[in-house]
Protein backbone atom coordinates (compact mmCIF):
# COMPACT_ATOMS: atom_id res chain seq x y z
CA UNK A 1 9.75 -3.83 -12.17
CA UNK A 2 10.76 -0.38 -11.40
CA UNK A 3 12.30 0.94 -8.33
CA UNK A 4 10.05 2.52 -5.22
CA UNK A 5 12.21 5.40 -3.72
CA UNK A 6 10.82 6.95 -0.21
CA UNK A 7 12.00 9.70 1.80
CA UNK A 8 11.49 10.38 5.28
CA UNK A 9 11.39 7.36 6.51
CA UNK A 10 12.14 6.70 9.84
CA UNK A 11 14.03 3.67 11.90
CA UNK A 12 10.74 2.94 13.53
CA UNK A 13 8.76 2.81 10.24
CA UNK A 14 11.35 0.68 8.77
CA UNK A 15 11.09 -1.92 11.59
CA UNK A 16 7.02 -1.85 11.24
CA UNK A 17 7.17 -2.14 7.43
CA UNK A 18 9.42 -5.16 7.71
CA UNK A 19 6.93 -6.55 10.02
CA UNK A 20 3.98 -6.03 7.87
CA UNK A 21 6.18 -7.38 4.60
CA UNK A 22 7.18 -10.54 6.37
CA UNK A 23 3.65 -11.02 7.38
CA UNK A 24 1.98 -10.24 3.82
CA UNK A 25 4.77 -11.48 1.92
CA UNK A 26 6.67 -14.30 3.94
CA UNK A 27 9.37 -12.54 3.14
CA UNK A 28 12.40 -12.16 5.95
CA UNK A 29 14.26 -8.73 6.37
CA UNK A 30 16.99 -8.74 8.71
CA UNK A 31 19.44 -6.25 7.09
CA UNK A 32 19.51 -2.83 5.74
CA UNK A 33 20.01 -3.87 2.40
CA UNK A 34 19.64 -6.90 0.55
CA UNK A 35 17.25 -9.13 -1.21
CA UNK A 36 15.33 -12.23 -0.44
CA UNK A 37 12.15 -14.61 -1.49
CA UNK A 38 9.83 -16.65 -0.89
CA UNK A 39 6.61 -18.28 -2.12
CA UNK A 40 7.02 -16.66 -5.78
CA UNK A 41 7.71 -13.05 -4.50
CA UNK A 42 11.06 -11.55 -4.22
CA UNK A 43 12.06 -8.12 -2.60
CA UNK A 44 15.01 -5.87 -2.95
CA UNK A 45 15.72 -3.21 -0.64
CA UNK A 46 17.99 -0.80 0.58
CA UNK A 47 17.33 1.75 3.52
CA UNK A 48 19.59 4.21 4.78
CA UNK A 49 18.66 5.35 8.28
CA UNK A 50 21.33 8.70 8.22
CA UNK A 51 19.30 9.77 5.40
CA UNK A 52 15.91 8.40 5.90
CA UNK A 53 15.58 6.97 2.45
CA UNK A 54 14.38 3.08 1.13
CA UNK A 55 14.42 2.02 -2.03
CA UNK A 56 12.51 -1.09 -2.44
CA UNK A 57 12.11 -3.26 -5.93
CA UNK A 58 9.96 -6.35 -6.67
CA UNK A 59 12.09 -8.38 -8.60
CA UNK A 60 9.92 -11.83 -8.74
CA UNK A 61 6.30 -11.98 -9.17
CA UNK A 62 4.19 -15.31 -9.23
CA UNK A 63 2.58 -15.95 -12.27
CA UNK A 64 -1.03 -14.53 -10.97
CA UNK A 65 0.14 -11.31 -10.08
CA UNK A 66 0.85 -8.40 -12.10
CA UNK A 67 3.26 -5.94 -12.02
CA UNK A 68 0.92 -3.20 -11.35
CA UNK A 69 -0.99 -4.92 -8.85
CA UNK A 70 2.27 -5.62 -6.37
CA UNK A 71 3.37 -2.02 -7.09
CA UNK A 72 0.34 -0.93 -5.63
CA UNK A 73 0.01 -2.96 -2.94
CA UNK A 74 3.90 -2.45 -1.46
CA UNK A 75 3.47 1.43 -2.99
CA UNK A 76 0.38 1.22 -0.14
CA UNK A 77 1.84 -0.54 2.20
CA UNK A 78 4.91 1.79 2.56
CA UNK A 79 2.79 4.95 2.54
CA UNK A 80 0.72 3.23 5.57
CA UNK A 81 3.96 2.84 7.30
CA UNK A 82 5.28 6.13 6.64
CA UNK A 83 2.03 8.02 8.07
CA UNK A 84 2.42 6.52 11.22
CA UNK A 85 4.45 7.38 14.25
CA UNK A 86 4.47 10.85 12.52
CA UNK A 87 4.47 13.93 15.47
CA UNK A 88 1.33 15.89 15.39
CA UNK A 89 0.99 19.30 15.52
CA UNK A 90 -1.11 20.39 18.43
């Protein structure tokens, strides 16, 4: 599966994604980079906080689910937690 590059992302948004991918997922992050599974789904990542960047790859897939289908959903996911905690302008 190919790789999901985002930019802009803060600390804070990295913490709440992990939340929301251990809670969708089951899957564990505790580093900056690295990869881990669980239940059929496997996630590798890498997010560098001086430059506000993760790449994140699916790189196991249960039989059910399609490529394009868990693109979508972790493409959604990470653009959820990239809107918030963003400063208005008022």
């Amino acid at each position: 599966m190919k790789i999901l590059t985002y930019q802009s992302m803060t600390l804070v948004q990295w913490q709440q994604l992990i939340c929301t991918l251990k809670y969708i997922f089951s899957i564990t992050i505790t580093t900056t980079t690295g990869c881990s599974s669980k239940w059929g789904f496997g996630l590798q990542w890498c997010y560098e906080e001086a430059v506000q960047t993760l790449s994140l790859q699916c790189i196991k897939k249960p039989y059910w689910a399609s490529e394009l289908l868990l693109e979508i959903k972790i493409d959604e996911l990470i653009r959820k937690a990239l809107a918030s905690q963003q400063p208005t302008n008022e």
